[in-house]
N, C-alpha and C. Protein backbone atom coordinates (compact mmCIF):
# COMPACT_ATOMS: atom_id res chain seq x y z
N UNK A 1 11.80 0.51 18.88
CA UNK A 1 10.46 1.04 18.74
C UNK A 1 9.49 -0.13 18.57
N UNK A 2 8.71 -0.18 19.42
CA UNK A 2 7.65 -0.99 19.27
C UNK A 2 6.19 -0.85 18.81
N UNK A 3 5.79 -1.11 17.24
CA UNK A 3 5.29 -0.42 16.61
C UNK A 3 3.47 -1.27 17.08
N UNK A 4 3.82 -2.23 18.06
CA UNK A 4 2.39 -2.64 18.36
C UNK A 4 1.63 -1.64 19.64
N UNK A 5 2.82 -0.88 20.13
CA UNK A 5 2.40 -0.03 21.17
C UNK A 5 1.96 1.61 21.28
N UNK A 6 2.09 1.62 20.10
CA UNK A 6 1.91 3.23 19.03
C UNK A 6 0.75 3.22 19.25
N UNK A 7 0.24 4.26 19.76
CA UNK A 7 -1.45 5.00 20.27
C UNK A 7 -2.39 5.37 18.87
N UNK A 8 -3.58 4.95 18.81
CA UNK A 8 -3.88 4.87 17.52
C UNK A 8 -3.95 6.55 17.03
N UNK A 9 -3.70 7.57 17.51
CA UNK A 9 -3.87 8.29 16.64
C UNK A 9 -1.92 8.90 16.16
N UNK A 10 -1.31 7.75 16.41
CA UNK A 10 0.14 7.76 15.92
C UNK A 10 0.21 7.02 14.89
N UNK A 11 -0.60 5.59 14.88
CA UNK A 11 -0.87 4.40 14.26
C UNK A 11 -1.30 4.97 12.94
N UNK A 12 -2.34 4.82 12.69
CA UNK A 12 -3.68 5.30 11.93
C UNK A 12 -3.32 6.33 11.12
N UNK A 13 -2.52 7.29 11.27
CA UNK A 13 -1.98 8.08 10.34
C UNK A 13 -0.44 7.56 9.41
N UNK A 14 0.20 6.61 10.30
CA UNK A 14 1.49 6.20 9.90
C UNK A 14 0.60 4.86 8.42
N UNK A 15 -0.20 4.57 9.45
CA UNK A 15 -1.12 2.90 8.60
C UNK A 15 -1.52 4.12 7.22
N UNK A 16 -2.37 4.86 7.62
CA UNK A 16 -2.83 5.53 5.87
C UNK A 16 -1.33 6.21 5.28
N UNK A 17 -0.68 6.54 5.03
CA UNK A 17 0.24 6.65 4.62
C UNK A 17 1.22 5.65 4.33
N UNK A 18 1.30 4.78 4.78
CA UNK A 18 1.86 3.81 4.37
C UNK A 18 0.44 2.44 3.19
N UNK A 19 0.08 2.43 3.51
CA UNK A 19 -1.20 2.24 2.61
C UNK A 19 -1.19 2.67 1.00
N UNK A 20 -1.61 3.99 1.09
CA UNK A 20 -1.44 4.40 0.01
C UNK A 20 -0.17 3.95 -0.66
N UNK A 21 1.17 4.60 0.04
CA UNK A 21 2.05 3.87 -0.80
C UNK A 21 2.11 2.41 -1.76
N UNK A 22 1.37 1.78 -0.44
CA UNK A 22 1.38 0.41 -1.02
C UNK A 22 0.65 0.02 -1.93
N UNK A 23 -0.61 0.66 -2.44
CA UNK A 23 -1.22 0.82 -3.31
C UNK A 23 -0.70 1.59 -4.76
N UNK A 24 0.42 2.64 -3.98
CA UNK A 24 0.56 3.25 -5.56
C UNK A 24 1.61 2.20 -6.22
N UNK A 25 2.50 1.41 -4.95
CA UNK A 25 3.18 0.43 -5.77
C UNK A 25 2.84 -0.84 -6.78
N UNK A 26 1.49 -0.96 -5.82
CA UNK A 26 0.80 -2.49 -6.29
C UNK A 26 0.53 -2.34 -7.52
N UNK A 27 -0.41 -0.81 -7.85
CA UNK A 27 -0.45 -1.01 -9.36
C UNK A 27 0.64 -0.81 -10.55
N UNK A 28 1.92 0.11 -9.64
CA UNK A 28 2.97 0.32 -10.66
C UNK A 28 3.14 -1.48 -11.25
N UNK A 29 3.16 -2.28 -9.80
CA UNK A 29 3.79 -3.46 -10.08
C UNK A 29 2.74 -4.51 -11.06
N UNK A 30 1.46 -3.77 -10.85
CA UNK A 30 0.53 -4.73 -11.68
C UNK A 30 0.23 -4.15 -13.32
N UNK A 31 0.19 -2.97 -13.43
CA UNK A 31 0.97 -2.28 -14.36
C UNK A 31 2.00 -2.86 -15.48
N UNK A 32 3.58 -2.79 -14.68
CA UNK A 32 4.76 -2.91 -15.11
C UNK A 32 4.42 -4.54 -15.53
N UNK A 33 3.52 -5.70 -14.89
CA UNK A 33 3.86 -6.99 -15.10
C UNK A 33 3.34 -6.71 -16.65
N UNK A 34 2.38 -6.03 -16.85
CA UNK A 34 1.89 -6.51 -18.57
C UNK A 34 2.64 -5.45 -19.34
N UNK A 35 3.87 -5.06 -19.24
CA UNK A 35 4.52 -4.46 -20.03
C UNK A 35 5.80 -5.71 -20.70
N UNK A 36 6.54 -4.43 -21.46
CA UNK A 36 7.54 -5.16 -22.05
C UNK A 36 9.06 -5.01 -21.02
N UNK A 37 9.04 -4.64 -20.57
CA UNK A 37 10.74 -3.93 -19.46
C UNK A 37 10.24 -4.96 -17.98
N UNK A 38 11.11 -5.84 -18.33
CA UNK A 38 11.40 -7.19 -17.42
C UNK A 38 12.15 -6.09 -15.89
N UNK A 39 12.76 -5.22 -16.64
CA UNK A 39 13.95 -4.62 -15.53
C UNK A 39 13.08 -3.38 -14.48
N UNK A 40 11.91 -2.97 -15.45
CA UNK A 40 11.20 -1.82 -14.48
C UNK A 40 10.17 -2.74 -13.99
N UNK A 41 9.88 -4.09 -14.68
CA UNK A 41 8.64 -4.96 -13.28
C UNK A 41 9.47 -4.99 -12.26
N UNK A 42 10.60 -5.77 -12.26
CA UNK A 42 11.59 -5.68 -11.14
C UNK A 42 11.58 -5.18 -10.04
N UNK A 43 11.55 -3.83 -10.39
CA UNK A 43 11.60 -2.57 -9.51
C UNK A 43 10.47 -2.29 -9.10
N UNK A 44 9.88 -2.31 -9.55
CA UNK A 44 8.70 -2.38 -9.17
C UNK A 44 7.81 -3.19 -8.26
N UNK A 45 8.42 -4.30 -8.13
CA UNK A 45 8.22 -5.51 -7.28
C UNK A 45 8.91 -5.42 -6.15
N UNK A 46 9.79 -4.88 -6.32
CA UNK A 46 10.83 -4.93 -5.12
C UNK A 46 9.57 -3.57 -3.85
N UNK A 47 9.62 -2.56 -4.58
CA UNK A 47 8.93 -1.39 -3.80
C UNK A 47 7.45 -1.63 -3.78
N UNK A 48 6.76 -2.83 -4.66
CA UNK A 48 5.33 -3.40 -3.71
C UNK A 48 5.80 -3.95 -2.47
N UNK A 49 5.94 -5.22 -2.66
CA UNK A 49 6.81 -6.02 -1.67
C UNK A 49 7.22 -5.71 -0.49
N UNK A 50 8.06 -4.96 -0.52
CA UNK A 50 8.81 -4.11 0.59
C UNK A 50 7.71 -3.29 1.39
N UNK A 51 7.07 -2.64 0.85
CA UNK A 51 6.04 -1.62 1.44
C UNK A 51 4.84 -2.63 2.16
N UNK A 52 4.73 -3.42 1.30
CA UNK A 52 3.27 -4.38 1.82
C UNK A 52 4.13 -5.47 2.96
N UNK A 53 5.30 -5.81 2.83
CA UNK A 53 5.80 -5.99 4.73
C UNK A 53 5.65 -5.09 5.41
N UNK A 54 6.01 -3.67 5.40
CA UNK A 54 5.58 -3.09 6.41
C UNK A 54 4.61 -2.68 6.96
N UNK A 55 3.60 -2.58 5.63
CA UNK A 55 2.20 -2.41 5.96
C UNK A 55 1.38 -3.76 7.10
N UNK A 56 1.62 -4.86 6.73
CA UNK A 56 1.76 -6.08 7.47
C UNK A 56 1.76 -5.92 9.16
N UNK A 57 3.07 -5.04 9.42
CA UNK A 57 3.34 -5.43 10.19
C UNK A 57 2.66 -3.70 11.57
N UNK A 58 1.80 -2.58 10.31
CA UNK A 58 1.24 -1.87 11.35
C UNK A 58 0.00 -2.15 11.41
N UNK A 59 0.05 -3.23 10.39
CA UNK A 59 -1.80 -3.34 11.12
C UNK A 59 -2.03 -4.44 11.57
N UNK A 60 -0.79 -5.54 11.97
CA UNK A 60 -0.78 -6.33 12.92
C UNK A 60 -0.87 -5.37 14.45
N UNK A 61 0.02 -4.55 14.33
CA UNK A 61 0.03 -3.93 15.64
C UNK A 61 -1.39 -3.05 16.11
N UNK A 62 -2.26 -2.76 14.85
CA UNK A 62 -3.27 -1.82 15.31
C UNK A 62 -4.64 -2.99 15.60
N UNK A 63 -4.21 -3.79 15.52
CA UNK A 63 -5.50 -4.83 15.22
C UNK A 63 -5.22 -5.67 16.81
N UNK A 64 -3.63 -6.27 16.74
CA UNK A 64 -3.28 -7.16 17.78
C UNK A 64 -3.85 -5.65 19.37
N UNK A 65 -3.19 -4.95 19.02
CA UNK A 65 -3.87 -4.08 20.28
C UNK A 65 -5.35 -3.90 20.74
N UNK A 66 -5.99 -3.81 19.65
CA UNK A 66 -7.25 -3.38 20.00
C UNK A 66 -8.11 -5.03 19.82
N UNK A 67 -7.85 -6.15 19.63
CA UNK A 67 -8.40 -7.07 20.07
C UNK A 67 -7.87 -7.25 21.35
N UNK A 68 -6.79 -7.50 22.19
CA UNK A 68 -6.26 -7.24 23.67
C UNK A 68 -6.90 -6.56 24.29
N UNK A 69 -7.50 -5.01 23.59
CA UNK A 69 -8.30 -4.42 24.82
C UNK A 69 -9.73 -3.90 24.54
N UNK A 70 -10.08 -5.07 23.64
CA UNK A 70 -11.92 -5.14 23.32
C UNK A 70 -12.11 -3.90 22.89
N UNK A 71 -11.20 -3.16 21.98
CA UNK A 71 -11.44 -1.73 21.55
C UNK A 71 -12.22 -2.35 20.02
N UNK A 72 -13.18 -2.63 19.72
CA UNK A 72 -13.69 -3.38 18.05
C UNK A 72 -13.58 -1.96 17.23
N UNK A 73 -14.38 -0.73 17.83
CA UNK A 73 -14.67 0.48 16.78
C UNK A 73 -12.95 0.41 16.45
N UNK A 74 -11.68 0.13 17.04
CA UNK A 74 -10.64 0.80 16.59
C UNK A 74 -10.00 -0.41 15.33
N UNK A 75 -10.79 -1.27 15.31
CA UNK A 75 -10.30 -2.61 14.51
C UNK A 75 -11.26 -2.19 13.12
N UNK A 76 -12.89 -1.37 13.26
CA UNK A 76 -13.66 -1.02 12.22
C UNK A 76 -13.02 0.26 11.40
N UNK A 77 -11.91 1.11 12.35
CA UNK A 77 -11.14 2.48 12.09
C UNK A 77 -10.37 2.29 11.53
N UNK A 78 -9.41 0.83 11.58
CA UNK A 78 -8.27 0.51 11.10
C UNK A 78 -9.09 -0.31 9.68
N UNK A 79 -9.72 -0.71 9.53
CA UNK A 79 -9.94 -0.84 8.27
C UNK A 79 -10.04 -0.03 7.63
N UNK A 80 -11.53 1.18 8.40
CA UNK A 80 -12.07 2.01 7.14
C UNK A 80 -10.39 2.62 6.38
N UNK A 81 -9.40 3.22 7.28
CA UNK A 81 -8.55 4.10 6.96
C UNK A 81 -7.89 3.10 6.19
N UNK A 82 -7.48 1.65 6.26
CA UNK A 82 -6.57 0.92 5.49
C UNK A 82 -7.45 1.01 3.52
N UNK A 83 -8.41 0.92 3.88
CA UNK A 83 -9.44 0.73 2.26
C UNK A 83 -9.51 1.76 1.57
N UNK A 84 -9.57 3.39 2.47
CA UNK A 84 -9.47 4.31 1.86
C UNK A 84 -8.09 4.79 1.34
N UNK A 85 -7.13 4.66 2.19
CA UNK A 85 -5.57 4.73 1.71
C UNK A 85 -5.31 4.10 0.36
N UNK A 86 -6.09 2.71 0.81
CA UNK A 86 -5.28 1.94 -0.42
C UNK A 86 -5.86 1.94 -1.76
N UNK A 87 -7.10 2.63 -1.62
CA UNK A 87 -8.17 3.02 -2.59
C UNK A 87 -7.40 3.93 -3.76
N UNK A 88 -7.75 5.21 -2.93
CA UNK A 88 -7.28 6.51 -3.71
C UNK A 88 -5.07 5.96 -4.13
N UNK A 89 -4.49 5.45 -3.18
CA UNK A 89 -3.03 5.37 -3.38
C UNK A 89 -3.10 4.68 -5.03
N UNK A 90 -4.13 3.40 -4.87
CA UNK A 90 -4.23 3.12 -6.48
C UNK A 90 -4.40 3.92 -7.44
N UNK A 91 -5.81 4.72 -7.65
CA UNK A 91 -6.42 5.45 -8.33
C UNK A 91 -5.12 6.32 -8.57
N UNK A 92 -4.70 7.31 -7.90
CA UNK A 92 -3.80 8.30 -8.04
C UNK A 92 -2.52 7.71 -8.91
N UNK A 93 -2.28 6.53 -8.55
CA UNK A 93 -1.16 6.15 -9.55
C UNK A 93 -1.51 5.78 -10.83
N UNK A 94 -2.58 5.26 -10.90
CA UNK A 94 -3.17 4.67 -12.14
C UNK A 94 -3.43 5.97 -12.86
N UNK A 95 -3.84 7.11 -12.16
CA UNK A 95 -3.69 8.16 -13.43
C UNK A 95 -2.37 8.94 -13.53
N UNK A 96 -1.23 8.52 -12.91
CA UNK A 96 -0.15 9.39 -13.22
C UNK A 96 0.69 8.39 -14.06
N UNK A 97 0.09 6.84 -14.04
CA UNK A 97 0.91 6.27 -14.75
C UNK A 97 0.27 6.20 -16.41
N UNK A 98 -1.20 6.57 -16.39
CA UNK A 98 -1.72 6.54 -17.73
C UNK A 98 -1.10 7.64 -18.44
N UNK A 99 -0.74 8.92 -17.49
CA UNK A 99 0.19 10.08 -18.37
C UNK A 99 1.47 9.63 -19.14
N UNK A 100 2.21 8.85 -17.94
CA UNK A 100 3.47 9.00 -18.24
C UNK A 100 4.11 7.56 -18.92
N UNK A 101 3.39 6.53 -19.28
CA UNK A 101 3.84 5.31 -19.82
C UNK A 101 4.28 5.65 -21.66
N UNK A 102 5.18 4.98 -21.93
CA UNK A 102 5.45 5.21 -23.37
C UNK A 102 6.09 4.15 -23.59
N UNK A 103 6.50 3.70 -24.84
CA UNK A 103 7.50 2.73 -25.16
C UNK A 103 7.03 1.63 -24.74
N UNK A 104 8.18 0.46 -23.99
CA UNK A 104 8.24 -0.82 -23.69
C UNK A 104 7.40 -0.81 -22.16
N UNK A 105 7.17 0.46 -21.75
CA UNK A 105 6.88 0.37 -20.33
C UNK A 105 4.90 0.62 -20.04
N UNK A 106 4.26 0.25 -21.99
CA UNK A 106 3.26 0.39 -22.25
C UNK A 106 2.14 -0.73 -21.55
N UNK A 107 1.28 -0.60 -20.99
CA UNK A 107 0.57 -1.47 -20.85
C UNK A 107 0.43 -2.18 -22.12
N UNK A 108 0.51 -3.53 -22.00
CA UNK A 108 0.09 -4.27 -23.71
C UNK A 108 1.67 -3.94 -24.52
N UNK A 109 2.55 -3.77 -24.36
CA UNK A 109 3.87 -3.23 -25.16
C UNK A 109 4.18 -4.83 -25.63
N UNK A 110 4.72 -4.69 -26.29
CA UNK A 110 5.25 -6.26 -26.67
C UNK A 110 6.70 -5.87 -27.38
C-alpha cells in the first residue's frame, strides 16, 4: 500500500484520526513525564512515538502529493484538519485524564 497515493478524501480522514490519536498520546506522555510511575511514562512514550511516526509519514504523503501537482488549497486542508485533530485529540485527553489520575500517576506526585 502506498500511502503517498491515497486520494485525499481517503487521506484526510485516515490523517484526522490518526492525529488526534497522536495528540491524546502526546499529552498522556506529557502528563505521565511529571508524574511519579517511571513504568506508565514508558508506555506512554512508546504509544506517542509510535503514533507520531505514522502520523509523519501521512502527511508526508498528503503534502509530497499535492506539492507534485500544484494542488496548495489541499496542503492549506491538510493542515487545517492536522491542527484540528490534534487540537481537540489533546483537549479530550486532558479531561479524561484530569478524571482518572490518582496516586503516583498524579500530575506533581512525588
Amino acid at each position: 500500500m502506498n500511502l503517498t497515493n491515497l486520494p485525499v478524501y481517503v487521506l484526510l480522514p485516515l490523517l484526522a484520526a490518526a492525529a488526534f490519536v497522536q495528540n491524546m498520546a502526546f499529552t498522556a506522555v506529557s502528563r505521565s513525564r511529571n508524574s511519579a510511575d517511571v513504568s506508565y511514562h514508558r508506555r506512554c512514550s512508546w504509544a506517542s512515538n509510535g503514533v507520531w511516526f505514522f502520523v509523519q509519514v501521512l502527511l508526508y504523503g498528503a503534502v509530497w502529493n499535492s506539492l507534485t501537482q500544484g494542488a496548495f488549497w489541499k496542503i492549506a486542508l491538510t493542515g487545517i484538519v492536522y491542527i484540528a485533530a490534534t487540537t481537540e485529540g489533546s483537549a479530550f485527553m486532558m479531561a479524561r485524564m484530569l478524571k482518572r489520575e490518582t496516586g503516583k500517576r498524579q500530575v506533581g506526585a512525588r
